[in-house]
Protein backbone atom coordinates (compact mmCIF):
# COMPACT_ATOMS: atom_id res chain seq x y z
CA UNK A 1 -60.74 46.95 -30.71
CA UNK A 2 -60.70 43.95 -32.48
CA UNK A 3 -58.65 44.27 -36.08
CA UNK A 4 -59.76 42.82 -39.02
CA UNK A 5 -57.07 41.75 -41.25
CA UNK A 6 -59.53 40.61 -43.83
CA UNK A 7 -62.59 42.63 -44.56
CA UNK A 8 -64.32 40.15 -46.38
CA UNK A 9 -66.95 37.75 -45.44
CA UNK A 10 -66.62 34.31 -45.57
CA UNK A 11 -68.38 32.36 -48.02
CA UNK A 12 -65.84 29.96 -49.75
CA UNK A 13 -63.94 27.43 -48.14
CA UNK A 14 -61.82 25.17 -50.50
CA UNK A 15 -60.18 22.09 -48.92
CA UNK A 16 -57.13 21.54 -50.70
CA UNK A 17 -56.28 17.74 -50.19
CA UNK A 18 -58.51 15.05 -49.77
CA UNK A 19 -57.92 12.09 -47.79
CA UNK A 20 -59.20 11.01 -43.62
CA UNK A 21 -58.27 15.10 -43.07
CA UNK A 22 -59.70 16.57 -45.92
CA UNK A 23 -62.98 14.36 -45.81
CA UNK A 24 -63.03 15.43 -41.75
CA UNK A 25 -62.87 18.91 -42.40
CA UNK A 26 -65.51 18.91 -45.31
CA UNK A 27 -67.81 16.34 -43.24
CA UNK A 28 -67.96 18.80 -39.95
CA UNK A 29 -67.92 22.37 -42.54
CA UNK A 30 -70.74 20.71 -44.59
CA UNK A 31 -73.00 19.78 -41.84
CA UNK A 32 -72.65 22.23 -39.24
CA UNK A 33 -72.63 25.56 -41.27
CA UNK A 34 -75.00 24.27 -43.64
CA UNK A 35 -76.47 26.88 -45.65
CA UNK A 36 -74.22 29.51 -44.31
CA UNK A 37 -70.71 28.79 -46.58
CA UNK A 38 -69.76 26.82 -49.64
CA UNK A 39 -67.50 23.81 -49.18
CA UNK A 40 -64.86 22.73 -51.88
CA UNK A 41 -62.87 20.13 -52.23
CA UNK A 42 -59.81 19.61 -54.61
CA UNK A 43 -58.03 16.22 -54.60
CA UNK A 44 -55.66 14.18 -57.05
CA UNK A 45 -56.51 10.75 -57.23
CA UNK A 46 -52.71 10.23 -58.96
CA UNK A 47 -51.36 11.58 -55.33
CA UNK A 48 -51.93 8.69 -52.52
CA UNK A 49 -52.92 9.19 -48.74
CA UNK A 50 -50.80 8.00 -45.87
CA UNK A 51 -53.54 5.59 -44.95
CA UNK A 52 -51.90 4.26 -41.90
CA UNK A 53 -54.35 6.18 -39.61
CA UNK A 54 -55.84 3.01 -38.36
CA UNK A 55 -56.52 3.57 -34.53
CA UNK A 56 -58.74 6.00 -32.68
CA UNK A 57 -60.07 7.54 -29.43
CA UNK A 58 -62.72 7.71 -27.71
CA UNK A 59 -63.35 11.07 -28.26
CA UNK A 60 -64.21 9.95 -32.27
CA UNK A 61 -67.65 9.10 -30.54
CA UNK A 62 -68.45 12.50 -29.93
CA UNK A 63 -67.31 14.06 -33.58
CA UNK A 64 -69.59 11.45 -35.04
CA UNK A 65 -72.59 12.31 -33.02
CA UNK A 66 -71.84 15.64 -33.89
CA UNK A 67 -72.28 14.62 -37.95
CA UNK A 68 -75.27 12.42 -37.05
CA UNK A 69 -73.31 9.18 -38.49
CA UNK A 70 -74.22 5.69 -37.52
CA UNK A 71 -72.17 3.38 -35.82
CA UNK A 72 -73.34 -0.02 -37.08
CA UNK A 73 -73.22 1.99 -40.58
CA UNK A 74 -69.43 3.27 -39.84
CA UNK A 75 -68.52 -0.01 -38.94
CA UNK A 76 -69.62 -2.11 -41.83
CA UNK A 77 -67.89 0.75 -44.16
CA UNK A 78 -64.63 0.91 -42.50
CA UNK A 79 -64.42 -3.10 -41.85
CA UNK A 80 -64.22 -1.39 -38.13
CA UNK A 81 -63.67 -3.09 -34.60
CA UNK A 82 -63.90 -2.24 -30.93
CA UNK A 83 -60.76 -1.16 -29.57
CA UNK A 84 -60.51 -1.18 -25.45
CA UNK A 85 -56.52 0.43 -25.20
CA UNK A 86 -53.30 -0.21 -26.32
CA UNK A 87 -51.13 -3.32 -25.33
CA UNK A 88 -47.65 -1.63 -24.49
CA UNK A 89 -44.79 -4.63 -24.47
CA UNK A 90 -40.99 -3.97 -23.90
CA UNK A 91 -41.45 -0.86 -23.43
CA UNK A 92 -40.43 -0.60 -19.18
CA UNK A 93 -38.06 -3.86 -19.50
CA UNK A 94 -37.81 -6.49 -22.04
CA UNK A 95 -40.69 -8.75 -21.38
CA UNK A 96 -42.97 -6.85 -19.72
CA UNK A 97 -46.09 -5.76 -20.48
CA UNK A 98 -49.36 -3.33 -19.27
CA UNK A 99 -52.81 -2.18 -21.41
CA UNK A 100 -53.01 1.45 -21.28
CA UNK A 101 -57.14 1.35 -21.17
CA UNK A 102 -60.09 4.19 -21.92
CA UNK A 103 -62.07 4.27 -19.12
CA UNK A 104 -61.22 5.27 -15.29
CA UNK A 105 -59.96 2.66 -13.15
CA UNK A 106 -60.85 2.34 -9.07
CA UNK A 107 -62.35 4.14 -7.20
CA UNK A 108 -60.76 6.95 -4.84
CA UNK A 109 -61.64 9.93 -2.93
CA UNK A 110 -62.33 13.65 -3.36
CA UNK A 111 -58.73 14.20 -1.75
CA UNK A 112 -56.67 11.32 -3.46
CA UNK A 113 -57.00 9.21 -6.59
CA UNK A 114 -57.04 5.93 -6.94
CA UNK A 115 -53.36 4.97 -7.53
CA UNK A 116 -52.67 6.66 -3.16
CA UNK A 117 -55.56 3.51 -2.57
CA UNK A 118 -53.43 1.30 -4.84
CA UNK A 119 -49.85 1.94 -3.17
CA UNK A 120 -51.06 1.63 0.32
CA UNK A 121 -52.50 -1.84 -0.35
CA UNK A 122 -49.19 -2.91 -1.58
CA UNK A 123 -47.88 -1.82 1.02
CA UNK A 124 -50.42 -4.08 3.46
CA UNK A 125 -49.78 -6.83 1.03
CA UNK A 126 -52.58 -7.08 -1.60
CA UNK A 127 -50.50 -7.18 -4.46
CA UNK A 128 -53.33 -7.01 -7.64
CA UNK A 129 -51.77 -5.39 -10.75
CA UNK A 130 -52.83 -1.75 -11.00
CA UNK A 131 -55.20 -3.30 -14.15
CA UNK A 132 -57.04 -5.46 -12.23
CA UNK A 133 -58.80 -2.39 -10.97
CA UNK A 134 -59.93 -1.46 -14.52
CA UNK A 135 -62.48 -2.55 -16.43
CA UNK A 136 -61.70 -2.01 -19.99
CA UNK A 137 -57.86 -3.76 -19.50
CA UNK A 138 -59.53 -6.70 -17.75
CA UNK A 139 -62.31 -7.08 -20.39
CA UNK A 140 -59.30 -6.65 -23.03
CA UNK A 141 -57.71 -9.06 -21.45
CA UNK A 142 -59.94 -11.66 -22.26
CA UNK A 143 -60.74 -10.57 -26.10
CA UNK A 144 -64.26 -9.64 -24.70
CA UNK A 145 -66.37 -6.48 -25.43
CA UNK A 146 -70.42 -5.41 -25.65
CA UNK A 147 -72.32 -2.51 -25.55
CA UNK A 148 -75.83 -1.68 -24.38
CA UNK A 149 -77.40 2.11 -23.34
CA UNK A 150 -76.12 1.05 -20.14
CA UNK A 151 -72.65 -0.88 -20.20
CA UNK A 152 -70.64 1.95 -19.36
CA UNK A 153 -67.68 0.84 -20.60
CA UNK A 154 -64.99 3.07 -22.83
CA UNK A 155 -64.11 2.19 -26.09
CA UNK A 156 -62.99 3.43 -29.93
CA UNK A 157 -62.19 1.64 -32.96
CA UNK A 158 -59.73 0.16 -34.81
CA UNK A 159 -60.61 1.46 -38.78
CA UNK A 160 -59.62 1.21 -42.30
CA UNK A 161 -58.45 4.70 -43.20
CA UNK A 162 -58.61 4.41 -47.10
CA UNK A 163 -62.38 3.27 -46.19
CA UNK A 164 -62.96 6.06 -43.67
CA UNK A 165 -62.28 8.36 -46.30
CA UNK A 166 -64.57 6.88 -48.61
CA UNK A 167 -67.06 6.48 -46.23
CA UNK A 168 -67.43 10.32 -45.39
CA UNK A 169 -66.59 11.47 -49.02
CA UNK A 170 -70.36 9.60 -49.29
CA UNK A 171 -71.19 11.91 -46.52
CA UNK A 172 -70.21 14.95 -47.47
CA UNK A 173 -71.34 14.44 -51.09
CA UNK A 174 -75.48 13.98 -49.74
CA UNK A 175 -74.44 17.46 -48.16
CA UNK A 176 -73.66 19.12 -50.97
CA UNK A 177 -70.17 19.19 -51.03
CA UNK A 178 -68.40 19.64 -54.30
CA UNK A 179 -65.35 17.69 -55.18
CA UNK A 180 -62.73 18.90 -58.20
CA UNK A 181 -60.71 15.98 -59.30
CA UNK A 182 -57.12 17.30 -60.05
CA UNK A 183 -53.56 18.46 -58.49
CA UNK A 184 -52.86 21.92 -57.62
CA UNK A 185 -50.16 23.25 -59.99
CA UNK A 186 -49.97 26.69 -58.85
CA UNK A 187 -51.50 28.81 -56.06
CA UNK A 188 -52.18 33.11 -56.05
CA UNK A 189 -51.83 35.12 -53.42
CA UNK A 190 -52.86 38.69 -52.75
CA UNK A 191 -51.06 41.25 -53.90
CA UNK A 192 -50.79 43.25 -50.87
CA UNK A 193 -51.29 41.43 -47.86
CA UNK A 194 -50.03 37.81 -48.93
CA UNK A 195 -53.66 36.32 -48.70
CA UNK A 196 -54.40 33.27 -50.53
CA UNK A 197 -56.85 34.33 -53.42
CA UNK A 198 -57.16 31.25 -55.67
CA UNK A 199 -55.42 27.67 -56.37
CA UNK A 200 -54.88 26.45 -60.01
CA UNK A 201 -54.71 22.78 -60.77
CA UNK A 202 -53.08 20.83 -63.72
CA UNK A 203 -56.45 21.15 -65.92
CA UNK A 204 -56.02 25.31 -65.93
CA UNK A 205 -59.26 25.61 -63.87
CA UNK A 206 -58.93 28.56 -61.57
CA UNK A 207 -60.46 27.77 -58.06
CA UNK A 208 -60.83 30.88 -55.76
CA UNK A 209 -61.99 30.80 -51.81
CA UNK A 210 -61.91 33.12 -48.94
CA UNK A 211 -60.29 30.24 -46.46
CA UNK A 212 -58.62 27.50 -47.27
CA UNK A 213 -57.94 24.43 -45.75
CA UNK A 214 -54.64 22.70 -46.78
CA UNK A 215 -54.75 18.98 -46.06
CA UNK A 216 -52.03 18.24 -48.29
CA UNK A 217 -49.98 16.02 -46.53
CA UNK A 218 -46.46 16.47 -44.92
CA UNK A 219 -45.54 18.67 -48.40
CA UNK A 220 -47.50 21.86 -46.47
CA UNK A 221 -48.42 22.90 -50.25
CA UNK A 222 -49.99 26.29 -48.69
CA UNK A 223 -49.72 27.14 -44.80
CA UNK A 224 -45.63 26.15 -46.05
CA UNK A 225 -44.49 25.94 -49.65
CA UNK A 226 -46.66 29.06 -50.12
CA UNK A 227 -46.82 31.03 -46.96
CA UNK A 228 -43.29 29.82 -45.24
CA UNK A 229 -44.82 29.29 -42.14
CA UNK A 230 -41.60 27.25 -40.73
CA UNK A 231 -41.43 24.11 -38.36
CA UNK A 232 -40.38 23.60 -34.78
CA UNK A 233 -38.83 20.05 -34.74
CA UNK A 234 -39.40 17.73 -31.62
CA UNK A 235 -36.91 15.11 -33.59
CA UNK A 236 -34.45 15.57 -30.99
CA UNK A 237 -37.47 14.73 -27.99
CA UNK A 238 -39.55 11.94 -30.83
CA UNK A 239 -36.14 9.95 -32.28
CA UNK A 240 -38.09 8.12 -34.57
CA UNK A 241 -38.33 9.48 -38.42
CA UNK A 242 -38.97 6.31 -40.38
CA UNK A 243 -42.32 3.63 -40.48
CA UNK A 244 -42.76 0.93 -42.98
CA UNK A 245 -46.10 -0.73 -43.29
CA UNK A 246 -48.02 -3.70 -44.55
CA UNK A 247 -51.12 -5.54 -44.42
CA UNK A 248 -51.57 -9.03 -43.38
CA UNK A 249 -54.67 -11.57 -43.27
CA UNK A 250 -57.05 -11.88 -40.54
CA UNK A 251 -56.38 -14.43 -38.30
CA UNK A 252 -58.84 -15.85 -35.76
CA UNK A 253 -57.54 -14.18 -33.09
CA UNK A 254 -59.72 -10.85 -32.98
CA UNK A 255 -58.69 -8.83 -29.70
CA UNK A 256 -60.15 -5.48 -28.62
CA UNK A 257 -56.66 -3.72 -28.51
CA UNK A 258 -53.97 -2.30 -30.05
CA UNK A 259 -50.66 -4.21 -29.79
CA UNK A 260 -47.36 -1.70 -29.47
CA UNK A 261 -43.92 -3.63 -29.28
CA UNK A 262 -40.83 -2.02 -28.44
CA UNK A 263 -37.68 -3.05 -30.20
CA UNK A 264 -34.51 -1.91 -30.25
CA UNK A 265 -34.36 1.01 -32.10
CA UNK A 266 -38.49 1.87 -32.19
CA UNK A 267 -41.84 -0.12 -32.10
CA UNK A 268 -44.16 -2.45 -34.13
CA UNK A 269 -48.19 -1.87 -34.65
CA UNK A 270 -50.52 -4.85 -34.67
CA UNK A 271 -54.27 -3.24 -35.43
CA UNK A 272 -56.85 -5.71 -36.15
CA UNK A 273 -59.83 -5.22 -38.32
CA UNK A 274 -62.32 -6.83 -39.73
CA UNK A 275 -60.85 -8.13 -42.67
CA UNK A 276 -57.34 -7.61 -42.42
CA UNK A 277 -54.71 -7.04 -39.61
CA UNK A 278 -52.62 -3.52 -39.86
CA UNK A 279 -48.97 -4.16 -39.24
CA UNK A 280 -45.91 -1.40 -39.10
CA UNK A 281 -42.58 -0.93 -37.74
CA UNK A 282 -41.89 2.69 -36.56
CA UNK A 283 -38.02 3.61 -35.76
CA UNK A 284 -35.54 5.69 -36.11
CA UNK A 285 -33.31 5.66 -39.29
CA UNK A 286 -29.94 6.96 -37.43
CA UNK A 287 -29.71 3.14 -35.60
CA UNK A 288 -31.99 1.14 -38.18
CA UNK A 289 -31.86 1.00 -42.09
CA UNK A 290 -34.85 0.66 -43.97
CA UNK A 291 -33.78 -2.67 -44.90
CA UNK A 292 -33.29 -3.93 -41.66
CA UNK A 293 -36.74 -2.40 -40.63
CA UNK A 294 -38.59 -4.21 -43.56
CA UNK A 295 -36.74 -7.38 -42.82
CA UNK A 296 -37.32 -6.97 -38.90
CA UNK A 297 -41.41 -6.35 -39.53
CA UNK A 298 -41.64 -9.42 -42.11
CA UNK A 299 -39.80 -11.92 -40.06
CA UNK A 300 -42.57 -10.51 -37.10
CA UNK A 301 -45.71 -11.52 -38.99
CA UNK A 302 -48.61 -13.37 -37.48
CA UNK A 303 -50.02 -13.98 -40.94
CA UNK A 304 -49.81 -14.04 -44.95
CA UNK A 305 -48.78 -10.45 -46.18
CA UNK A 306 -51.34 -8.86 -48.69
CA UNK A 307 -49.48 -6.30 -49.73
CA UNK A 308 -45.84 -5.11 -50.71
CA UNK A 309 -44.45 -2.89 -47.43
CA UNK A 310 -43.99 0.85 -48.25
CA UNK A 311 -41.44 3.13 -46.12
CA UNK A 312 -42.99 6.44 -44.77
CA UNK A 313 -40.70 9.60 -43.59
CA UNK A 314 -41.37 12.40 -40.98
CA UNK A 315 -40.56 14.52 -38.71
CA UNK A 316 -42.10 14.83 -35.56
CA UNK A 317 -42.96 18.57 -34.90
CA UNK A 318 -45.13 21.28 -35.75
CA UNK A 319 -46.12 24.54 -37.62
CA UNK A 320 -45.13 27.71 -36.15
CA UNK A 321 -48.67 28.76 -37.04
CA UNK A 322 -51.61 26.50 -37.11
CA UNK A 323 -53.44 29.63 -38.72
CA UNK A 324 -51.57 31.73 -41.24
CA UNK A 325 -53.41 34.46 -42.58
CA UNK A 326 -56.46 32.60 -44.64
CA UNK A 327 -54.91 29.20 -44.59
CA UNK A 328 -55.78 26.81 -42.04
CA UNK A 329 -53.63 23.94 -41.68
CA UNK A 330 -54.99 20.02 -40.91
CA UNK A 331 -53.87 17.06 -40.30
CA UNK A 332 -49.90 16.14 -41.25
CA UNK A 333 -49.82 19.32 -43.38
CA UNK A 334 -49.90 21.01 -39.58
CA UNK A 335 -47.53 18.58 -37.42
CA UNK A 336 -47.57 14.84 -36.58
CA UNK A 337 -46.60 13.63 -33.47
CA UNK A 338 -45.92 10.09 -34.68
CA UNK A 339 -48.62 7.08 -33.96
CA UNK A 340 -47.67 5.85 -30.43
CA UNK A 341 -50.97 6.90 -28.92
CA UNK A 342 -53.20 7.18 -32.21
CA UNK A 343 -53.60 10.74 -31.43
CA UNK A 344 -53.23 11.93 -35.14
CA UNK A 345 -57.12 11.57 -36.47
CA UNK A 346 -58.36 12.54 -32.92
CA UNK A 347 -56.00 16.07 -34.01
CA UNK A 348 -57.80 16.31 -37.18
CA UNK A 349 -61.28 16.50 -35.75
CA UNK A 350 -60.54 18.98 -32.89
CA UNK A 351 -58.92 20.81 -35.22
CA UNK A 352 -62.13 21.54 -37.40
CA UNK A 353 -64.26 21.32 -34.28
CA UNK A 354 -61.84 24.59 -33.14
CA UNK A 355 -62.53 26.44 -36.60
CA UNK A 356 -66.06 25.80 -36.31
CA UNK A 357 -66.03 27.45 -32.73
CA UNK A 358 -64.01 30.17 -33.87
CA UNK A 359 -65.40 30.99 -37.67
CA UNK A 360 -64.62 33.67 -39.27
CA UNK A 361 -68.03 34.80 -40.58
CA UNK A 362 -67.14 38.33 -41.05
CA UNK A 363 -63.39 38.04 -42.06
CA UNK A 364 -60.21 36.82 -40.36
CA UNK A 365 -59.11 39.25 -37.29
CA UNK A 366 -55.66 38.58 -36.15
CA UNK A 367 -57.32 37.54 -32.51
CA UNK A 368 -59.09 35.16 -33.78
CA UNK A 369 -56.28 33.93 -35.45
CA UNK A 370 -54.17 34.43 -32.18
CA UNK A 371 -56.57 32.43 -30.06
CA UNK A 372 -56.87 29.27 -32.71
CA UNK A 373 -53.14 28.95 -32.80
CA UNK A 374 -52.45 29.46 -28.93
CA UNK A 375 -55.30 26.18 -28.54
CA UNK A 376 -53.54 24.02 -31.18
CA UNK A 377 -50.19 24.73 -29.74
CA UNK A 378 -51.15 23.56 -26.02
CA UNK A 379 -53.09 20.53 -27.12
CA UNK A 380 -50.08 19.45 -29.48
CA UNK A 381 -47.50 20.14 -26.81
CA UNK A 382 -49.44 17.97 -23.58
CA UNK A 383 -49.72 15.03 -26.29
CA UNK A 384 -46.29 15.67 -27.22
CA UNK A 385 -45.21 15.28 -23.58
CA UNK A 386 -47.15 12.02 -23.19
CA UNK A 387 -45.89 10.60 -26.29
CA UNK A 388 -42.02 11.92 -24.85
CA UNK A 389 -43.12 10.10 -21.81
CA UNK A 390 -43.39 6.35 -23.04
CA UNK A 391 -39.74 6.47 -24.34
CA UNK A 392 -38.03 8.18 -21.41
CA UNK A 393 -39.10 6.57 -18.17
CA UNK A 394 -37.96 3.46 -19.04
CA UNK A 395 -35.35 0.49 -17.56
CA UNK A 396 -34.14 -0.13 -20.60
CA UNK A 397 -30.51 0.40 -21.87
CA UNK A 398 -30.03 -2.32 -24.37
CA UNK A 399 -29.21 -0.35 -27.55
CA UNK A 400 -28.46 2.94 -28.36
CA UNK A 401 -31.72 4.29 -29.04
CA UNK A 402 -32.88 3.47 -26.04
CA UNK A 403 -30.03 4.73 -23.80
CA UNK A 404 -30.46 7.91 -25.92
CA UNK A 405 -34.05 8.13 -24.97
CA UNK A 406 -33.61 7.26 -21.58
CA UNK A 407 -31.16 10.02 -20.78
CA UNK A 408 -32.12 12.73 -23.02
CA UNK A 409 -32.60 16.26 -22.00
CA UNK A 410 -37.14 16.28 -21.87
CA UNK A 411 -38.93 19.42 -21.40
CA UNK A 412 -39.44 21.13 -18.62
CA UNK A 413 -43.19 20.84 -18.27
CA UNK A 414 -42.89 16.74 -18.78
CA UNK A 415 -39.89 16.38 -16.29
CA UNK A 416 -42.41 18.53 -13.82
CA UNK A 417 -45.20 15.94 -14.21
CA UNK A 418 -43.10 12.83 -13.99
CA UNK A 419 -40.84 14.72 -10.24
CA UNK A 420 -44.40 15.18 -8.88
CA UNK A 421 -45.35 11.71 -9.88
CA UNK A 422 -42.61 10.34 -8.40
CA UNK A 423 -42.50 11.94 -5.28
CA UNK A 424 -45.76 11.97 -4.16
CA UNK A 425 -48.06 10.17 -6.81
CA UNK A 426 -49.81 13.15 -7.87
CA UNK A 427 -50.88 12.98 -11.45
CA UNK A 428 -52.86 15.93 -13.03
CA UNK A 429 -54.89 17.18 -16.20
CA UNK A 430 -55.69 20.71 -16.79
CA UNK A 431 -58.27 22.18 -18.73
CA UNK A 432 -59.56 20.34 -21.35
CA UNK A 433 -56.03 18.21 -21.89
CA UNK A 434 -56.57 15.04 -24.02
CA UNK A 435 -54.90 12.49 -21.39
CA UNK A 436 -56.76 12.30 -18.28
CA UNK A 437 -54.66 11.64 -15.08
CA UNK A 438 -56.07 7.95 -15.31
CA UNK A 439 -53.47 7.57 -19.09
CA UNK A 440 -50.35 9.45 -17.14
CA UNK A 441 -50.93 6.90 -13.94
CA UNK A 442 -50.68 3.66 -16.36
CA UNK A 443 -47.89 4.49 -18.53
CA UNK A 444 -46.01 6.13 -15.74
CA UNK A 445 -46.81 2.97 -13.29
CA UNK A 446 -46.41 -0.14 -15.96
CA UNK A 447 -43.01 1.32 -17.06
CA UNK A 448 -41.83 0.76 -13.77
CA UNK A 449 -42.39 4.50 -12.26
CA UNK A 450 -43.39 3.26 -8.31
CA UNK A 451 -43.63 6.31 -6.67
CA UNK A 452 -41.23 6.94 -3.59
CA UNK A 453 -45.12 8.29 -1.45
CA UNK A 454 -48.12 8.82 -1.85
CA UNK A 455 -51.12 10.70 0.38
CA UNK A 456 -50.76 9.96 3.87
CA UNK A 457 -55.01 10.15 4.34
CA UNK A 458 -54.71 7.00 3.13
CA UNK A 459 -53.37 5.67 6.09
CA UNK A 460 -56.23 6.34 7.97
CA UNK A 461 -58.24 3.85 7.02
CA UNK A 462 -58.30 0.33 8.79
CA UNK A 463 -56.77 -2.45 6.91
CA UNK A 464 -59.67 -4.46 6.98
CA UNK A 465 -61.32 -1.87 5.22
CA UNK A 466 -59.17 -0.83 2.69
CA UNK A 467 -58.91 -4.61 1.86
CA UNK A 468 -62.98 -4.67 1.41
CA UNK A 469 -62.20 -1.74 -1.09
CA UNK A 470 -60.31 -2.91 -3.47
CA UNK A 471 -61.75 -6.66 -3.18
CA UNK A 472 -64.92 -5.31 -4.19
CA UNK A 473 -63.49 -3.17 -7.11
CA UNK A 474 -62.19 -6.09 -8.41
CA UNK A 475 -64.96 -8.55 -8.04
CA UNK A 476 -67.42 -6.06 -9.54
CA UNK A 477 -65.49 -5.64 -12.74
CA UNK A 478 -64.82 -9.36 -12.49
CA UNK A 479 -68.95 -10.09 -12.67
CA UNK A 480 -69.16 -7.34 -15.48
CA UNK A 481 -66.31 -9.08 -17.56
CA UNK A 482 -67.83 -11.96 -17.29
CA UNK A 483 -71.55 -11.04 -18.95
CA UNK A 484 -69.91 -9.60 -22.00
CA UNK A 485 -69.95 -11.46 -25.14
CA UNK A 486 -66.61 -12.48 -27.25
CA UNK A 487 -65.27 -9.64 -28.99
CA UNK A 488 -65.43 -11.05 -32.47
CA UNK A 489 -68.87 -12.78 -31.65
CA UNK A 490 -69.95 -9.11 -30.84
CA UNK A 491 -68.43 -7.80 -34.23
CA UNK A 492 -70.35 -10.96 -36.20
CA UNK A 493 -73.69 -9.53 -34.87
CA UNK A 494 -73.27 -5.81 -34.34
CA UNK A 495 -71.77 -4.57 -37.72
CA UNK A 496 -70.22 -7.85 -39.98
């Protein structure tokens, strides 16, 4: 039977922390429980928000149709644009460069994906990049994108956080969310059981809940400082600790993709919006000063600089517990697995979506408890591995860091993936993993993974044929590439 752990129902949810995390998890408690709990939110306008959030997924699609918000509406707000993947340069060998699109790409059979189709052509001589067989890298490519109700093609968005916030601090505020300006100063727990009864901030107002949400940054101010939850570091898997940031100008050049640059000791952002391009140099501080990383990103500008650069710590990892007794940890105050794939505000929405499947109406029970942390724990360890993935299978040995991250010890489960890719050119998902086999095939291929096989039912079809294949693949998406409009025409008439 079932324990309960806390007999009480629950009515009041306070949100401790504001910012893209604390505005998620208000937005989603707000509109889908309506009615059924009381949403609170305490922020501190004196404590600032990382902000550097700026790329999504596709998945951010679904969350929003799950609040009913707007797209053209979003857009406008967040001075938003389309993004189609993520331009990865350096990363295999110096000088190269692949888009790691949304989207699937080919066409292959019930018994073997695309890439089997792929390697057998090369091996009859029709030598296309593996992205000439996708739509969203070859409509990247050329800085085009469109929509209609049928287009089809894969896409999220490039965003300004601080906006974002705003924008569904709006949203939760029509819903009847109430927001307590203030910092927390001091936080009660139960007597007995350790249960977080009430938070106190600087004014002396008292603020009690039955769950609370703490979405107060890296600082953990409950699910840590309060409940000593304790970390498991990935540091020694995720090098880098250290990002500094700025803002630069818009310049005309408007493409629908991120722009990730290895250097030698890390990487460099480029996220366009709008109104202003996002720039920031992640790396690790043991084989770069901070000096040398503000000097490295400003002398790497493709525009004026609107803003001073600010240096941001962490430490790649996560909570032992997601869910500690009545605290629910989101966004950084739970883990970060550092920007590389712009996993972080996709984390913060399954996150609440996962509370909101598992709510506990009628009181926390320990298996409910059990079950939330045992999902956030997978889903943070397969993006973990993906992330681990970009810096170890890699031809590059130029510096330290990068010998370091080319030999280092990786876990078991992402040395499994890349031995079966590399064998055979099996790639897999399971369940409902984040990365579909399509993300695993174009890192792993355009960092110069070439399998040593691949499925041998592949060789039973006729060159000629095979040929016909993958000529048609191509000239289809070539056609469709070719009807879209300019990417920053799109933007002028869609959501300017």
């Amino acid at each position: 039977m079932e324990a309960i752990v806390q007999n009480s129902s629950i009515k009041k949810v306070v949100i401790a922390g504001g910012g893209t995390a604390g505005w998620i998890a208000a937005a989603a408690l707000s509109k889908q429980l309506a009615g059924l709990i009381e949403v609170t939110l305490i922020e501190s306008q004196a404590i600032g928000t990382v902000g550097v959030g700026e790329a999504t997924i596709p998945p951010i699609q679904l969350f929003h149709n799950l609040l009913g918000i707007d797209e053209q509406a979003f857009m406008r707000a967040t001075e938003a644009t389309f993004k189609l993947g993520i331009s990865f340069e350096n990363w295999g060998q110096i000088g190269d460069s692949y888009i790691h699109p949304f989207g699937t790409t080919g066409k292959g059979s019930f018994l073997a994906e695309f890439q089997h189709f792929w390697l057998h052509g090369l091996s009859r001589d029709i030598t296309e990049e593996y992205g000439e067989y996708s739509y969203e890298v070859q409509a990247a490519k050329a800085h085009k994108f469109g929509k209609s109700a049928n287009s089809g093609i894969n896409y999220a968005y490039h965003l300004d956080a601080t906006l974002y916030a705003g924008f569904l601090r709006n949203f939760c505020e029509g819903l009847g969310v109430k927001r307590i300006e203030g910092k927390i100063t001091h936080v009660k727990q139960h007597q007995h059981n350790g249960y977080i009864d009430s938070v106190t901030i600087e004014s002396g107002e008292e603020v009690a809940g039955d769950l609370f949400i703490d979405c107060t940054g890296f600082h953990g101010l409950l699910i840590e400082q309060t409940l000593k939850t304790g970390y498991e570091s990935w540091q020694h898997w995720l090098p880098c600790d250290s990002a500094v940031a700025v803002q630069t100008e818009s310049t005309d050049n408007l493409p629908p993709y991120t722009r990730s640059i290895a250097h030698e000791s890390g990487w460099q952002w480029q996220i366009p919006l709008q109104h202003r391009v996002g720039n920031g140099l992640v790396y690790c501080s043991q084989y770069l000063s901070d000096d040398q990383a503000r000097e490295r990103l400003l002398n790497n500008l493709d525009s004026k600089r609107i803003n001073e650069p600010r240096v941001l710590r962490y430490n790649t990892g996560r909570r032992n517990k997601f869910w500690n007794k009545n605290c629910v940890a989101l966004g950084l105050s739970s883990g970060f697995v550092e920007p590389l794939e712009s996993t972080s505000i996709y984390m913060f929405m399954n996150g609440i979506i996962r509370l909101l499947r598992l709510f506990p109406f009628d009181g926390v029970s320990q298996a409910k408890i059990d079950e939330y942390n045992q999902q956030s724990i997978s889903e943070a360890e397969k993006i973990r591995d993906f992330i681990i993935l970009h810096y170890h299978v890699t031809e590059r040995e130029d510096s330290p860091f990068w010998h370091y991250c080319k030999h280092m010890q990786i876990p078991d489960s992402l040395a499994h993936r890349i031995e079966l890719f590399k064998e055979n050119a099996h790639a897999f998902q399971t369940g409902e993993e984040l990365f579909r086999l399509e993300s695993w095939t174009h890192v792993m291929l355009g960092q110069g993974l070439i399998p040593q096989s691949y499925h041998k039912i592949i060789s039973t079809i006729p060159d000629t044929q095979l040929k016909a294949h993958l000529q048609n693949i191509r000239a289809t998406i070539t056609q469709a590439v070719d009807k879209l409009p300019d990417h920053a025409a799109f933007i002028q008439r869609y959501c300017r």
